[in-house]
N, C-alpha and C. Protein backbone atom coordinates (compact mmCIF):
# COMPACT_ATOMS: atom_id res chain seq x y z
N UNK A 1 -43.39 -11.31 40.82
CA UNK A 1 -43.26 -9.92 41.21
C UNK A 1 -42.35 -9.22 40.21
N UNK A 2 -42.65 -8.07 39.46
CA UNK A 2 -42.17 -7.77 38.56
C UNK A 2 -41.04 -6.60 39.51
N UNK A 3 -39.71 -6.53 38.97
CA UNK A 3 -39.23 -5.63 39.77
C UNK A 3 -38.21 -4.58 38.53
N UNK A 4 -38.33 -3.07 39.44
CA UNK A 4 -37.50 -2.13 37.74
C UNK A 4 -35.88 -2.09 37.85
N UNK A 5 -35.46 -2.66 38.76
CA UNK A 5 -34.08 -2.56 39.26
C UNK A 5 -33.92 -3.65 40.17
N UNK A 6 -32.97 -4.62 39.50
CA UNK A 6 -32.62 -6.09 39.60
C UNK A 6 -31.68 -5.80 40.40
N UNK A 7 -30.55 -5.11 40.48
CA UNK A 7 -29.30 -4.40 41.07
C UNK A 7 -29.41 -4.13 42.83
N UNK A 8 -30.64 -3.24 42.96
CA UNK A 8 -30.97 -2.49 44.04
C UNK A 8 -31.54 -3.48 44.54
N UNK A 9 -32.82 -4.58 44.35
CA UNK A 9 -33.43 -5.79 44.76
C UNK A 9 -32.57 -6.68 45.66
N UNK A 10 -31.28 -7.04 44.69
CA UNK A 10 -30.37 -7.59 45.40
C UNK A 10 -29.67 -6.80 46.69
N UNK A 11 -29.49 -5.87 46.17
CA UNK A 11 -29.14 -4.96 47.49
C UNK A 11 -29.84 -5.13 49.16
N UNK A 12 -30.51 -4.40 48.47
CA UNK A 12 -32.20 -4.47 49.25
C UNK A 12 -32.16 -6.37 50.47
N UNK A 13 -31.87 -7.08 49.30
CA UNK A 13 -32.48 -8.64 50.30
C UNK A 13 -30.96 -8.56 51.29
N UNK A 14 -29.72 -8.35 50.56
CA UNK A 14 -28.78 -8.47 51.21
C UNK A 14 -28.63 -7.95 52.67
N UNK A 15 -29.12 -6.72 52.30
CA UNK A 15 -29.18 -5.30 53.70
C UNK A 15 -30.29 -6.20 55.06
N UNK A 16 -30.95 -6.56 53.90
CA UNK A 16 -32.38 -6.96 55.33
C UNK A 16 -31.71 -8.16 55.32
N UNK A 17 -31.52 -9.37 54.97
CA UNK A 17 -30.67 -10.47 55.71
C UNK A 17 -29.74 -10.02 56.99
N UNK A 18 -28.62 -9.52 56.98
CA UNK A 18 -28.16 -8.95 57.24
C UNK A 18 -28.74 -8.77 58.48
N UNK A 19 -29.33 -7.65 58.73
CA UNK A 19 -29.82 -7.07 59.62
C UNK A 19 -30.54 -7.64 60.30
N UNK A 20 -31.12 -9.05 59.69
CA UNK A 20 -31.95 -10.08 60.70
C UNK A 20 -30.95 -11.20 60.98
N UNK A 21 -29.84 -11.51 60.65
CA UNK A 21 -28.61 -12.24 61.07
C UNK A 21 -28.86 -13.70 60.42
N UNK A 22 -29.35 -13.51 59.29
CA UNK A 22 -29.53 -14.58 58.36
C UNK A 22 -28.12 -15.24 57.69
N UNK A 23 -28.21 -16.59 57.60
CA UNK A 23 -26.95 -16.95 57.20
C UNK A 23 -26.41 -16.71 55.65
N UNK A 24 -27.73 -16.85 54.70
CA UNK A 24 -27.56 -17.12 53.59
C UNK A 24 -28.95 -16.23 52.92
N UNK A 25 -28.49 -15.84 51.63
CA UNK A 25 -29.89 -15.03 50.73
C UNK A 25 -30.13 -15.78 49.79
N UNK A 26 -31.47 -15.47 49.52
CA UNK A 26 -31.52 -16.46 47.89
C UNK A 26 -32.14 -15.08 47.43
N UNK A 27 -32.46 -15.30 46.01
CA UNK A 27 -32.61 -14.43 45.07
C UNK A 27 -32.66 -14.28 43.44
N UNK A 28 -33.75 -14.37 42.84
CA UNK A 28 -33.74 -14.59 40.96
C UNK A 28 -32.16 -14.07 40.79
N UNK A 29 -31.42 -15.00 40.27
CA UNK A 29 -30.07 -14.40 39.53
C UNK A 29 -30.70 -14.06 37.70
N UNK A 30 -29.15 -13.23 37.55
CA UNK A 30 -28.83 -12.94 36.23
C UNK A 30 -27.31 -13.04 36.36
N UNK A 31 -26.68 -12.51 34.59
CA UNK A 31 -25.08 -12.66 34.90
C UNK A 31 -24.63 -11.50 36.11
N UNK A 32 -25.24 -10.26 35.56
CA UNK A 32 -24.78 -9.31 36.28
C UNK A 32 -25.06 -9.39 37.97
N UNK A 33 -25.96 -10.00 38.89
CA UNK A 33 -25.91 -10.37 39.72
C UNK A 33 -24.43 -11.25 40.32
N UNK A 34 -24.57 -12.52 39.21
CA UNK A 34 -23.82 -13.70 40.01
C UNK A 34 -22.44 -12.59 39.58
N UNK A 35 -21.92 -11.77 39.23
CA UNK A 35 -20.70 -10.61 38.86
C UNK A 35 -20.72 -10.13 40.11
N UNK A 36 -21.57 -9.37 40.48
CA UNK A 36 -21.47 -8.78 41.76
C UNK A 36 -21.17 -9.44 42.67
N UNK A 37 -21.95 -10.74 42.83
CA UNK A 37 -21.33 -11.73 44.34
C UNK A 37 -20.04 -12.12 44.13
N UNK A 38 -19.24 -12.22 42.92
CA UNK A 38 -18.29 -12.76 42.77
C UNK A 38 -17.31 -11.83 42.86
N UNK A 39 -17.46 -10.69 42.32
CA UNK A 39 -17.12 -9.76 43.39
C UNK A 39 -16.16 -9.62 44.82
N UNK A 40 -17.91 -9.64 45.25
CA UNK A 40 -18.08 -9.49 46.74
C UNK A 40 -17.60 -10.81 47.09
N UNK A 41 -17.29 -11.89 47.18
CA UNK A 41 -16.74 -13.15 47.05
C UNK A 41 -14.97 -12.91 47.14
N UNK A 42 -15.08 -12.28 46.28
CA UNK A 42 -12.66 -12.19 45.78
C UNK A 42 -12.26 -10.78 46.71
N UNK A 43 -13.42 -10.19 47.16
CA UNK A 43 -12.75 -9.08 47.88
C UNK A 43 -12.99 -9.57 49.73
N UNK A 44 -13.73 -10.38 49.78
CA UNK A 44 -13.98 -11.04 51.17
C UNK A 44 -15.28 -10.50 51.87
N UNK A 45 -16.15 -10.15 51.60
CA UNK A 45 -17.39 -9.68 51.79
C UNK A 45 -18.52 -10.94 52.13
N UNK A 46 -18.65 -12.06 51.27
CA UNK A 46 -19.17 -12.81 51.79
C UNK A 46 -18.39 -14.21 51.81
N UNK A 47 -18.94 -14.88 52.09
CA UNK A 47 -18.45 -16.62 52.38
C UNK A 47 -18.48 -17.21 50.90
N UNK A 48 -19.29 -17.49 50.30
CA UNK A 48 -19.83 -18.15 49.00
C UNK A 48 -20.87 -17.35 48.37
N UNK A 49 -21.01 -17.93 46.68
CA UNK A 49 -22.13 -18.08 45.70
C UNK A 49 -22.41 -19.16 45.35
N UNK A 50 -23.66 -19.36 45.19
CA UNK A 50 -23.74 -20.55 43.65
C UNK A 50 -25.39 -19.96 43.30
N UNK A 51 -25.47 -20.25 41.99
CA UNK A 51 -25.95 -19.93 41.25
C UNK A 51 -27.03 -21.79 40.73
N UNK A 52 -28.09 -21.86 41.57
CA UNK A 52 -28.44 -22.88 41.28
C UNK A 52 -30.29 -23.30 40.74
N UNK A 53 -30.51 -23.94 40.17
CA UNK A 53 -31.85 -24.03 39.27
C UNK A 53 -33.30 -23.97 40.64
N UNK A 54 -34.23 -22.72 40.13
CA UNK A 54 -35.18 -22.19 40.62
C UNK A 54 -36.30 -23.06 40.96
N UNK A 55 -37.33 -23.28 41.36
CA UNK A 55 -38.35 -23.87 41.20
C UNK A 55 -39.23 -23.62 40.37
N UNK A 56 -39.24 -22.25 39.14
CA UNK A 56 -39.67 -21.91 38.09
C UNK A 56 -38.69 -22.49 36.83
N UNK A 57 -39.37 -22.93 35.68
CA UNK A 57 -38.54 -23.19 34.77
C UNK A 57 -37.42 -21.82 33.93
N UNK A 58 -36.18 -21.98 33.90
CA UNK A 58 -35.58 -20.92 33.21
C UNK A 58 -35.80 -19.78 34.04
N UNK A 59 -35.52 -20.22 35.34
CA UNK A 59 -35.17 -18.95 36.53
C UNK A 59 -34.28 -19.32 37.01
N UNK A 60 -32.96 -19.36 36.77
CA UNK A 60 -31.92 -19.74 38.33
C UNK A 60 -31.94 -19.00 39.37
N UNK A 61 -31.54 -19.44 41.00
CA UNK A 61 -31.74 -18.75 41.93
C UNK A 61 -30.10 -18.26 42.20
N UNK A 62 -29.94 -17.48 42.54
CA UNK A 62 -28.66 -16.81 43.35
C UNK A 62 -28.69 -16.85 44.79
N UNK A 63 -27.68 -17.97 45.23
CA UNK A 63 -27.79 -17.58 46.36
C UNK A 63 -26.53 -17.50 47.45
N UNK A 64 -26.21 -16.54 48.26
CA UNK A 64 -25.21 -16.19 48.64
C UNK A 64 -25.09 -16.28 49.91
N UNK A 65 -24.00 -17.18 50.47
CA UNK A 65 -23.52 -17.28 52.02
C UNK A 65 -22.92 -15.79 52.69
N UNK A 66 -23.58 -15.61 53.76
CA UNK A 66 -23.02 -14.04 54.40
C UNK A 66 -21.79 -14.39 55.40
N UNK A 67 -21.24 -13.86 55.60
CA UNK A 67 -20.03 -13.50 56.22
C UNK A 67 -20.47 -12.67 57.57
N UNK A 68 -19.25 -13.52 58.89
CA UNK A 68 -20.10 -12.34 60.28
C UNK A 68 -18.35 -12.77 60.68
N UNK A 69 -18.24 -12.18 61.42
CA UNK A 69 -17.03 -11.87 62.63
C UNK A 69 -17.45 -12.36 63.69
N UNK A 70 -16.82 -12.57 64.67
CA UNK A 70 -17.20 -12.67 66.01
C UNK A 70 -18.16 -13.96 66.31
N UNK A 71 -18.07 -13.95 68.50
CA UNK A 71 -18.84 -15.00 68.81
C UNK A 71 -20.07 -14.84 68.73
N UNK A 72 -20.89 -16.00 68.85
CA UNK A 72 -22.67 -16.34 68.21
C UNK A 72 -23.72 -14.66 68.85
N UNK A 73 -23.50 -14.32 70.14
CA UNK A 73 -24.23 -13.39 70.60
C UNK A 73 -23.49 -11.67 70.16
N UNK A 74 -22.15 -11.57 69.70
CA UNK A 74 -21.06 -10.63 69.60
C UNK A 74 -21.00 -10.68 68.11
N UNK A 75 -21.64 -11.21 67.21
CA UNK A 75 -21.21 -11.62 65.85
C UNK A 75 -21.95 -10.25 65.14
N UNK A 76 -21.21 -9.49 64.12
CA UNK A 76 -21.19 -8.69 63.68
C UNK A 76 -20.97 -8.96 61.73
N UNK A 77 -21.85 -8.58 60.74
CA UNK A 77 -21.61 -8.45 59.41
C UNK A 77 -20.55 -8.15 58.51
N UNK A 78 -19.55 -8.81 58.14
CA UNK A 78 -18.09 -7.95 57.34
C UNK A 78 -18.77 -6.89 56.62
N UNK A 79 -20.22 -7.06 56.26
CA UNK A 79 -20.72 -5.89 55.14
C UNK A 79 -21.21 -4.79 56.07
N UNK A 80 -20.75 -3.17 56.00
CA UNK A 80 -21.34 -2.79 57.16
C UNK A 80 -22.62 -1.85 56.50
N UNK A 81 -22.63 -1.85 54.89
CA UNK A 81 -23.13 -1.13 53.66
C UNK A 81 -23.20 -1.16 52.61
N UNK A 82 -24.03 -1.36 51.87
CA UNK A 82 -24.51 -1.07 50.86
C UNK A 82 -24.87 -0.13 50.50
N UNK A 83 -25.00 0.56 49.12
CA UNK A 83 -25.42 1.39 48.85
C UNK A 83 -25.42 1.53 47.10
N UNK A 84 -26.73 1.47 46.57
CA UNK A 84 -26.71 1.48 44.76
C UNK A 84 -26.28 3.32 44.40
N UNK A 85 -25.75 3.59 43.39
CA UNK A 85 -25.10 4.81 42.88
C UNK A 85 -25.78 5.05 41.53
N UNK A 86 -25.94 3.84 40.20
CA UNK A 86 -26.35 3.99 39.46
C UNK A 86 -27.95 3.83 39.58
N UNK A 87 -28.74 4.17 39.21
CA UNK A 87 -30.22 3.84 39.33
C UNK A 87 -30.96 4.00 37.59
N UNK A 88 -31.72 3.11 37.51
CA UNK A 88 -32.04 3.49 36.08
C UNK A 88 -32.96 4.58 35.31
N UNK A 89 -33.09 5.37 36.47
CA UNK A 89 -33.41 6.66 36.19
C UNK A 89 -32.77 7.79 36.06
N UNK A 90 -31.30 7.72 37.07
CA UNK A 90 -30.37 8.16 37.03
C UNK A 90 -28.80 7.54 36.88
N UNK A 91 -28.48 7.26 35.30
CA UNK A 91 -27.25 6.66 35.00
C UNK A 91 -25.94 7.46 35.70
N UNK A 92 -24.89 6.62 36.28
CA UNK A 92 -23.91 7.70 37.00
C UNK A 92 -22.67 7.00 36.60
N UNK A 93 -21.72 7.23 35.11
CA UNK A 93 -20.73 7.70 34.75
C UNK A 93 -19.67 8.09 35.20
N UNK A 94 -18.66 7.36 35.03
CA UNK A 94 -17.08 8.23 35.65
C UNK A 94 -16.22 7.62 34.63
N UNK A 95 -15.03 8.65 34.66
CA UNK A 95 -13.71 8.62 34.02
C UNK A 95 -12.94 7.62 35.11
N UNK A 96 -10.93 7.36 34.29
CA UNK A 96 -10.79 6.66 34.89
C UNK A 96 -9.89 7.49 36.36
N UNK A 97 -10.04 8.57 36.00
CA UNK A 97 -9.29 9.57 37.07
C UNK A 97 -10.29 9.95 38.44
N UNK A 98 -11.66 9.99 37.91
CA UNK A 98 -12.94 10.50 39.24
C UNK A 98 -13.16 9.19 39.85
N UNK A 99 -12.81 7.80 39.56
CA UNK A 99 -13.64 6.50 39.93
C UNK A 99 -13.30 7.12 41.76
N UNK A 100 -14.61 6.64 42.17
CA UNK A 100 -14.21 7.12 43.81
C UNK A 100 -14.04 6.28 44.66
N UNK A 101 -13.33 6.96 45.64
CA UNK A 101 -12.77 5.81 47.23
C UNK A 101 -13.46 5.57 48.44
N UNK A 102 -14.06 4.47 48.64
CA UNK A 102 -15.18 4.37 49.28
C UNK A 102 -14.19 4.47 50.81
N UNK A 103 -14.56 4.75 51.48
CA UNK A 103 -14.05 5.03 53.26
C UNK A 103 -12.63 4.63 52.90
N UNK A 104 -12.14 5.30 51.73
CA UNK A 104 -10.56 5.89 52.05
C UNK A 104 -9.92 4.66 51.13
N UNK A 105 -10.56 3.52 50.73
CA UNK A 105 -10.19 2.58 49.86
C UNK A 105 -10.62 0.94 51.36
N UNK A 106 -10.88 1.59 52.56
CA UNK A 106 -11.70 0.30 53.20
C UNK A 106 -12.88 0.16 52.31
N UNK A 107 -13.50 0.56 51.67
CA UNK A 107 -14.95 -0.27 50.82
C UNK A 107 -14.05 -0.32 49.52
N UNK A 108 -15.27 -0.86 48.83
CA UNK A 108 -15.23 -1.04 47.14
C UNK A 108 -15.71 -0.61 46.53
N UNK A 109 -15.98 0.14 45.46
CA UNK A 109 -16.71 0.37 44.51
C UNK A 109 -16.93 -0.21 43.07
N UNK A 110 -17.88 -1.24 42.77
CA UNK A 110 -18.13 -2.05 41.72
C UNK A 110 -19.08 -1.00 40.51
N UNK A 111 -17.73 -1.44 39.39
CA UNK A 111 -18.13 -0.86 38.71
C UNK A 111 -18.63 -1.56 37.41
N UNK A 112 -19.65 -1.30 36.06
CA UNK A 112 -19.61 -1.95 34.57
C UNK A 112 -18.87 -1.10 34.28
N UNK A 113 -17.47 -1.65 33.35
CA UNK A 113 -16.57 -1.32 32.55
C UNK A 113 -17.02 -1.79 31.05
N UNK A 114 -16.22 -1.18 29.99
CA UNK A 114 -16.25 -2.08 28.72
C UNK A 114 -15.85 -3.29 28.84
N UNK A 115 -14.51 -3.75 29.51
CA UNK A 115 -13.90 -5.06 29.42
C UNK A 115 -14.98 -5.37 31.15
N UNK A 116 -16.22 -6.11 31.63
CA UNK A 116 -16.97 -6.12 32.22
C UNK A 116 -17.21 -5.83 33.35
N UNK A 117 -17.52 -6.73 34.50
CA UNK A 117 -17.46 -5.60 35.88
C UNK A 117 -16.36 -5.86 36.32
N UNK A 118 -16.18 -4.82 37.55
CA UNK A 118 -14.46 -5.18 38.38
C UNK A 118 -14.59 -3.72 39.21
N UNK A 119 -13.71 -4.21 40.38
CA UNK A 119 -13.82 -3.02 41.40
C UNK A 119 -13.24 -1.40 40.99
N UNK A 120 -13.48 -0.71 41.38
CA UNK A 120 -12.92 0.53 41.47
C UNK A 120 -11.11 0.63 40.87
N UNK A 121 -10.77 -0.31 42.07
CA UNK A 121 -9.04 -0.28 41.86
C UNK A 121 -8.77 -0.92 40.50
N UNK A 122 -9.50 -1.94 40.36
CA UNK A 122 -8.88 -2.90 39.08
C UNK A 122 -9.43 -1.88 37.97
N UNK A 123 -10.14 -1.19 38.17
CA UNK A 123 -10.57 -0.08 36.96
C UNK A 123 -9.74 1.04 36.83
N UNK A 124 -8.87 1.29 37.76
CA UNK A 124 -7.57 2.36 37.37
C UNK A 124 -6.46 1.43 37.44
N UNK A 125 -6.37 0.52 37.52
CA UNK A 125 -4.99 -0.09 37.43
C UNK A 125 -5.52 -0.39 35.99
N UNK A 126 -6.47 -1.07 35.43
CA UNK A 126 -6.89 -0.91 33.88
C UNK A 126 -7.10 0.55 33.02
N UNK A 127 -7.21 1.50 33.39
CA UNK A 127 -6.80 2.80 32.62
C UNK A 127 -8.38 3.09 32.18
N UNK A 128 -9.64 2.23 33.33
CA UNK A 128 -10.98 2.22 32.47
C UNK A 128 -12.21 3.09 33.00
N UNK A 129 -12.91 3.74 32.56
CA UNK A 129 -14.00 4.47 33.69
C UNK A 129 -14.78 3.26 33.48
N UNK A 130 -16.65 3.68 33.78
CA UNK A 130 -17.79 3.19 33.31
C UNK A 130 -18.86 3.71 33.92
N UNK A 131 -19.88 3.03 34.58
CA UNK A 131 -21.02 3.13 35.49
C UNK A 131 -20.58 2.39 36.69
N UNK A 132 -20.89 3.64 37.52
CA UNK A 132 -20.28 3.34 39.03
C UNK A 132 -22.07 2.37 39.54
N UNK A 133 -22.28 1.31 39.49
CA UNK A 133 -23.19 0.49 39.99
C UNK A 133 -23.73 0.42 41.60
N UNK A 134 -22.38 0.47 41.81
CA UNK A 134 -23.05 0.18 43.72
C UNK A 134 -21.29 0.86 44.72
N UNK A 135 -21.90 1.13 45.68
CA UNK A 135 -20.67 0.82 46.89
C UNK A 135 -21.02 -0.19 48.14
N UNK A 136 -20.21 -1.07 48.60
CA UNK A 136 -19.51 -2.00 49.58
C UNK A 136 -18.74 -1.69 50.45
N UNK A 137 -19.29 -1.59 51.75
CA UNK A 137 -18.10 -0.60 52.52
C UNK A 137 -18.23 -1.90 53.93
């Protein structure tokens, strides 16, 4: 399946896992993927990554343990959102003064920097704009 946005895909499986109370996603990785879970990994969003060999040759799969709160019937997603910002039709740019605050600094905003990806905060405590990629709330 050929897809035009690798970024949003991942998004996309995460949201619908999620929402069907799946434990774990799989998914074609790249670097910039296994970046994002790792990410979402150091800020507490999900449980685990690993990044392990596909059943196609020279495809690794990505696949990521989800994170829930609560008891088995009461259990609720730490992720309450997703949402992609950059799209590759529409590139979306910020300085290091506009980077924005997702529900007040409760979410994240993952950004590509020059020195590579890293959240919102670590991008003004680094003095860096880039492409605002996605929000995590």
């Amino acid at each position: 399946m050929s897809v035009n946005d690798p970024i949003s895909d991942m998004l996309t499986r995460t949201r619908n896992a999620l929402m069907a109370g799946h434990t774990s996603v799989s998914m074609p990785s790249s670097k910039i993927k296994a970046g994002i879970a790792k990410i979402l990994k150091e800020e507490g969003f999900i449980e685990n990554y690993e990044v392990v060999d596909g059943d196609r040759p020279n495809q690794p799969v990505l696949r990521m343990a989800l994170k829930y709160v609560g008891e088995r019937r009461e259990r609720t997603s730490v992720i309450s959102g997703l949402e992609r910002v950059s799209r590759p039709g529409r590139r979306i740019y910020t300085s290091k003064q506009d980077i924005p605050w997702v529900l007040s600094g409760m979410g994240i905003a993952i950004l590509s920097t020059p020195k590579g990806l890293m959240t919102g905060q670590q991008a003004r405590k680094a003095n860096l704009g880039g492409e605002i990629l996605c929000k995590v709330w």
